[in-house]
C-alpha atoms as a PDB file:
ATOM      1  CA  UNK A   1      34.809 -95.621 -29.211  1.00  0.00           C
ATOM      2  CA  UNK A   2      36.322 -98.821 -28.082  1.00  0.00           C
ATOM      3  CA  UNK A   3      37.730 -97.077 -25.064  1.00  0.00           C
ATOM      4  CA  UNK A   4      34.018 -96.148 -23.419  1.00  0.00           C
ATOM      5  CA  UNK A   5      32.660-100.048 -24.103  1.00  0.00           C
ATOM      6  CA  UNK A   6      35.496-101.957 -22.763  1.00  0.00           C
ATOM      7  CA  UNK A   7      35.195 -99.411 -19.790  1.00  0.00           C
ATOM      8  CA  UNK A   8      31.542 -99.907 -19.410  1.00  0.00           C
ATOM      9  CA  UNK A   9      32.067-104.023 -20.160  1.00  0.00           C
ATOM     10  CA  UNK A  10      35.112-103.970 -17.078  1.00  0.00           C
ATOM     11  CA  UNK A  11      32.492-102.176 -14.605  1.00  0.00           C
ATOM     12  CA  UNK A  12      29.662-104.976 -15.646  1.00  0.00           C
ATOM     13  CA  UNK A  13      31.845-107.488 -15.413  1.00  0.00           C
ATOM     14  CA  UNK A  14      33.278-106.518 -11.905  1.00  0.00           C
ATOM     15  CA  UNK A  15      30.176-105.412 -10.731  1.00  0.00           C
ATOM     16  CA  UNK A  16      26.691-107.121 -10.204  1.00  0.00           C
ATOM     17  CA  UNK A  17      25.144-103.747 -10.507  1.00  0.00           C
ATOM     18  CA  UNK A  18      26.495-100.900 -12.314  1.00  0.00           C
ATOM     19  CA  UNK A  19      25.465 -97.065 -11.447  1.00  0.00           C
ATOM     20  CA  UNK A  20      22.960 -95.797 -14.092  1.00  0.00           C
ATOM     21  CA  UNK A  21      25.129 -92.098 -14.259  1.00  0.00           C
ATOM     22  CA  UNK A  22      28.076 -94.587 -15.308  1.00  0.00           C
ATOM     23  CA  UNK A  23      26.371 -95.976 -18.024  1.00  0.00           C
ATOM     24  CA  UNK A  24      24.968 -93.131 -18.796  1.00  0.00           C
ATOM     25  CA  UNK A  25      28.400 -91.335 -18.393  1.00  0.00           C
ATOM     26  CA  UNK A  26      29.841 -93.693 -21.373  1.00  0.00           C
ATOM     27  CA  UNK A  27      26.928 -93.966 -23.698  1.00  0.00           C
ATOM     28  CA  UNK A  28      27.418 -89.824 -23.832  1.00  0.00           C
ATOM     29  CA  UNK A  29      30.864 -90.405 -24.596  1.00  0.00           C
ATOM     30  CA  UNK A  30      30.131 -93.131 -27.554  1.00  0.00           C
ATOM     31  CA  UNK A  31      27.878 -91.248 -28.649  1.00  0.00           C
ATOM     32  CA  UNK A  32      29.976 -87.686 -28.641  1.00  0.00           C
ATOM     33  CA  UNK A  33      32.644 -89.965 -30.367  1.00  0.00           C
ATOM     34  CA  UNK A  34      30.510 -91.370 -33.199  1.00  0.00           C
ATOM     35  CA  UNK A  35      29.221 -87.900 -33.754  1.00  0.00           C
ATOM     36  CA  UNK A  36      32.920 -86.731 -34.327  1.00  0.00           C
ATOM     37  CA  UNK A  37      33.758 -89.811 -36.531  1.00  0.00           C
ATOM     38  CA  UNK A  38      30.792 -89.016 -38.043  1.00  0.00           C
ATOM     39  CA  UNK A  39      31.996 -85.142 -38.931  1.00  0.00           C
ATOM     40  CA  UNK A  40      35.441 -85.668 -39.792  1.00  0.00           C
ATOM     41  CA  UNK A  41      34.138 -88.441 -42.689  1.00  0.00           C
ATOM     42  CA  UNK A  42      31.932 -85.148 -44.348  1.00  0.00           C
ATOM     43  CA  UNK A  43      35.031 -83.410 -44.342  1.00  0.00           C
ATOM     44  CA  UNK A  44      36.021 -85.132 -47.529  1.00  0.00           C
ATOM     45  CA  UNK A  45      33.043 -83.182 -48.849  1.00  0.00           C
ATOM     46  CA  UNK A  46      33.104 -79.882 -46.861  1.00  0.00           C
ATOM     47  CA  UNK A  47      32.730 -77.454 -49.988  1.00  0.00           C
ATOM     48  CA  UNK A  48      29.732 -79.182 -51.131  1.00  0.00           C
ATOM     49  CA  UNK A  49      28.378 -79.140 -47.565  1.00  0.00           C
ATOM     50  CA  UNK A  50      28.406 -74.946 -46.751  1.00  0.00           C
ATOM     51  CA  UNK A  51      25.386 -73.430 -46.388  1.00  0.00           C
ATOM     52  CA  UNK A  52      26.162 -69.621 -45.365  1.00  0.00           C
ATOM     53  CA  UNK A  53      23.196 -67.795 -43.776  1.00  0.00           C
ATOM     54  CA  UNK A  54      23.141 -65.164 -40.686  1.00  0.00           C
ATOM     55  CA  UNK A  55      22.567 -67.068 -37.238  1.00  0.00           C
ATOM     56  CA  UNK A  56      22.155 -65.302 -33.859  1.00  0.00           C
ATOM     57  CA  UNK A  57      25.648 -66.511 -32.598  1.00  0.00           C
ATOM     58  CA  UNK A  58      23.783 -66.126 -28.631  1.00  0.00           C
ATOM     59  CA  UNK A  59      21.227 -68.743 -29.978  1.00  0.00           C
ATOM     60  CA  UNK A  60      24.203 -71.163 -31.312  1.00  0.00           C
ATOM     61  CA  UNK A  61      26.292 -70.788 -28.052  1.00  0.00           C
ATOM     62  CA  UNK A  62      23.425 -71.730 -26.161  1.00  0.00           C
ATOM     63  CA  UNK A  63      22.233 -74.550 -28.283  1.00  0.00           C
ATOM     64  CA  UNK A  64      25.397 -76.026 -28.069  1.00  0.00           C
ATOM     65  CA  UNK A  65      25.777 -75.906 -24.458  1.00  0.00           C
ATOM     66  CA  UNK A  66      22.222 -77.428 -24.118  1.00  0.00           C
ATOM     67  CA  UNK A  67      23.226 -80.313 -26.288  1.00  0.00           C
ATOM     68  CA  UNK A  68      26.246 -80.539 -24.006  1.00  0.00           C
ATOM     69  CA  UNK A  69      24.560 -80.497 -20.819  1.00  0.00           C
ATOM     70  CA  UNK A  70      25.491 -83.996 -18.980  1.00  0.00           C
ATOM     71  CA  UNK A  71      29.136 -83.369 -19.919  1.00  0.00           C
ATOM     72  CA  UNK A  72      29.375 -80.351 -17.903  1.00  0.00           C
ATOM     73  CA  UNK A  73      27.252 -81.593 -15.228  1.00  0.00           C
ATOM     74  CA  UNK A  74      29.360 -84.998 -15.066  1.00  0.00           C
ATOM     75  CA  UNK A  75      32.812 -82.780 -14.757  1.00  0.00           C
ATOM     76  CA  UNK A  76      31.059 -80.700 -12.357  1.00  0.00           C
ATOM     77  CA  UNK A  77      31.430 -76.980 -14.588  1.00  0.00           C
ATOM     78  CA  UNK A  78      28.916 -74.302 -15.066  1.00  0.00           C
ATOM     79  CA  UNK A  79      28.698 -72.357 -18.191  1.00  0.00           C
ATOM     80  CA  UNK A  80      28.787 -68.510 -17.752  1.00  0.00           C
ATOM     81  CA  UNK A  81      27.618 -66.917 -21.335  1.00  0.00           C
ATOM     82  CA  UNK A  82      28.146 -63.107 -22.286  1.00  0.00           C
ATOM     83  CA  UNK A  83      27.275 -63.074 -25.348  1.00  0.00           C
ATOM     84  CA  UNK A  84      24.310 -60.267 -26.945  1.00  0.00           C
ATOM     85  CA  UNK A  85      22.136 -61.004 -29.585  1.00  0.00           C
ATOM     86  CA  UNK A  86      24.784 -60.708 -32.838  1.00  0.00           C
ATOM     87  CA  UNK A  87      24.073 -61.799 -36.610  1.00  0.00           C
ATOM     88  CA  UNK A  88      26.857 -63.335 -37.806  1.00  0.00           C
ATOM     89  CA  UNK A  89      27.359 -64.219 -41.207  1.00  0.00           C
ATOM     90  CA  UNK A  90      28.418 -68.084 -41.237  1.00  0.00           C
ATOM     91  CA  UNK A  91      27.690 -72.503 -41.634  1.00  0.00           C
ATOM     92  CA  UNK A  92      25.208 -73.133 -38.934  1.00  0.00           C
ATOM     93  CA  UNK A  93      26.731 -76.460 -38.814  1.00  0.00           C
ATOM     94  CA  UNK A  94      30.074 -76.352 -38.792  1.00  0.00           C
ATOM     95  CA  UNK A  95      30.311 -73.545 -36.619  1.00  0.00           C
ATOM     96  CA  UNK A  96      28.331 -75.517 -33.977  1.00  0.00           C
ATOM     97  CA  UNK A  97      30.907 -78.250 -34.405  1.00  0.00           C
ATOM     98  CA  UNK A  98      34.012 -76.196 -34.205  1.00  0.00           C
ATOM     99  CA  UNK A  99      32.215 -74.695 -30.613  1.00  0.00           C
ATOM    100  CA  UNK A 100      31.315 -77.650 -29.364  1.00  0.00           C
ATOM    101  CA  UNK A 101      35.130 -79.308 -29.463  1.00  0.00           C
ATOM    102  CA  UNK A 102      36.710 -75.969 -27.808  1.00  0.00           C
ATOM    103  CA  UNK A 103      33.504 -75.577 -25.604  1.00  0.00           C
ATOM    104  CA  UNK A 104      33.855 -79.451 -24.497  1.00  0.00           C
ATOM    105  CA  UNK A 105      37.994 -79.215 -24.108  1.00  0.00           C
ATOM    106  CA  UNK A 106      37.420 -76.014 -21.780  1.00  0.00           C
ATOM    107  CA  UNK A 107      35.205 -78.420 -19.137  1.00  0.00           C
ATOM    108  CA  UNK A 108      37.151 -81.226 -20.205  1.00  0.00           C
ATOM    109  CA  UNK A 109      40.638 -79.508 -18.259  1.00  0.00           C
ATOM    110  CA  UNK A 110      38.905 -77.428 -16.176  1.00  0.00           C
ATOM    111  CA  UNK A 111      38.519 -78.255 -12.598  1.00  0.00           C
ATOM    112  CA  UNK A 112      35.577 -79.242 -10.745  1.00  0.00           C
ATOM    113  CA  UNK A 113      33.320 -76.842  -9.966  1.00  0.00           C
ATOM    114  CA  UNK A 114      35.024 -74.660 -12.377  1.00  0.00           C
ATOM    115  CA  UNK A 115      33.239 -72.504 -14.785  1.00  0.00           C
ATOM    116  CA  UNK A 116      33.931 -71.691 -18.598  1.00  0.00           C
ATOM    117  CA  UNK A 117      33.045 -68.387 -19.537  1.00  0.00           C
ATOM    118  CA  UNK A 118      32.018 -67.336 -22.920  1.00  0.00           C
ATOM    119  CA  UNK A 119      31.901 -64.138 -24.213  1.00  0.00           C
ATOM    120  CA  UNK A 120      31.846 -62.208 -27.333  1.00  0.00           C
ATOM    121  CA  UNK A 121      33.023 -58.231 -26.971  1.00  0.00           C
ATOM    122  CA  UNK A 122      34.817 -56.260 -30.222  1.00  0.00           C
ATOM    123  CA  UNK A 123      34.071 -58.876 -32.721  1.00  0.00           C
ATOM    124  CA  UNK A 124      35.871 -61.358 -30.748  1.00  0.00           C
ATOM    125  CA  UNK A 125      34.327 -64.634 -28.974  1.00  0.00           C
ATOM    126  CA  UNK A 126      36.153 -65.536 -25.934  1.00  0.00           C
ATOM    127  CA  UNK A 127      36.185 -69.119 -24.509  1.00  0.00           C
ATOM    128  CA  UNK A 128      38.079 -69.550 -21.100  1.00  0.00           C
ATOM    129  CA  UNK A 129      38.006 -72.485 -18.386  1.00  0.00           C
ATOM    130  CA  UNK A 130      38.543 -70.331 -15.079  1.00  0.00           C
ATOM    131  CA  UNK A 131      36.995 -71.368 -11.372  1.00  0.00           C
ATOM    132  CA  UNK A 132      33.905 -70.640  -9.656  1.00  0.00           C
ATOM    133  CA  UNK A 133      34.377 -68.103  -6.853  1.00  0.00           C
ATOM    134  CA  UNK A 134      32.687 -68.148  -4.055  1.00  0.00           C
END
């Protein structure tokens, strides 16, 4: 989280004026970061913390990429979903938090105005980073 700050602190400091989207850019990323820290310290306590119930995965996928939404419009990806309306049987939670780290590496390495495409065909949820055509 130190990373972000220092970053942000270099830019003020060089800088009379700094460009809101690059604050804005690094205050994501704290906060995306504290979130994680945040996850990985309930870990300790992950048996105590399932709560199993069916979940439209659609509704998930979504919800996550809406939560999600500056860091693919900062990198300059689209989302493509494919997914139907499917009950699965699973942790609300933790599922959202195991999408959202291979959701945000696919825009994190993909190139700009790339796309990741998400779909879910056989029992079987695909996430790939691919490129926009044209």
């Amino acid at each position: 989280m130190k990373t972000p700050l220092t970053s942000l602190l270099m830019i003020a400091e060089n800088n009379p004026t700094v460009p809101s989207e690059e604050v804005s850019e690094k205050i994501e990323l704290v906060n995306y970061q504290l979130k994680q820290l945040l996850t990985f310290d309930r870990l300790d306590d992950f048996n105590h913390d399932l709560v199993f119930e069916k979940i439209d995965l659609s509704d998930c996928i979504k919800r996550v990429i809406q939560q999600n939404a500056s860091f693919f419009l900062s990198h300059e990806v689209m989302p493509k979903i494919a997914v139907p309306p499917v009950k699965i049987l699973t942790d609300s939670k933790w599922l959202s938090f195991i999408l959202e780290q291979v959701i945000t590496n696919a825009v994190k390495y993909s190139n700009k105005n790339g796309v990741v495409q998400i779909s879910f065909n056989n029992d079987t949820l695909t996430i790939v980073k691919g490129s926009l055509k044209m």
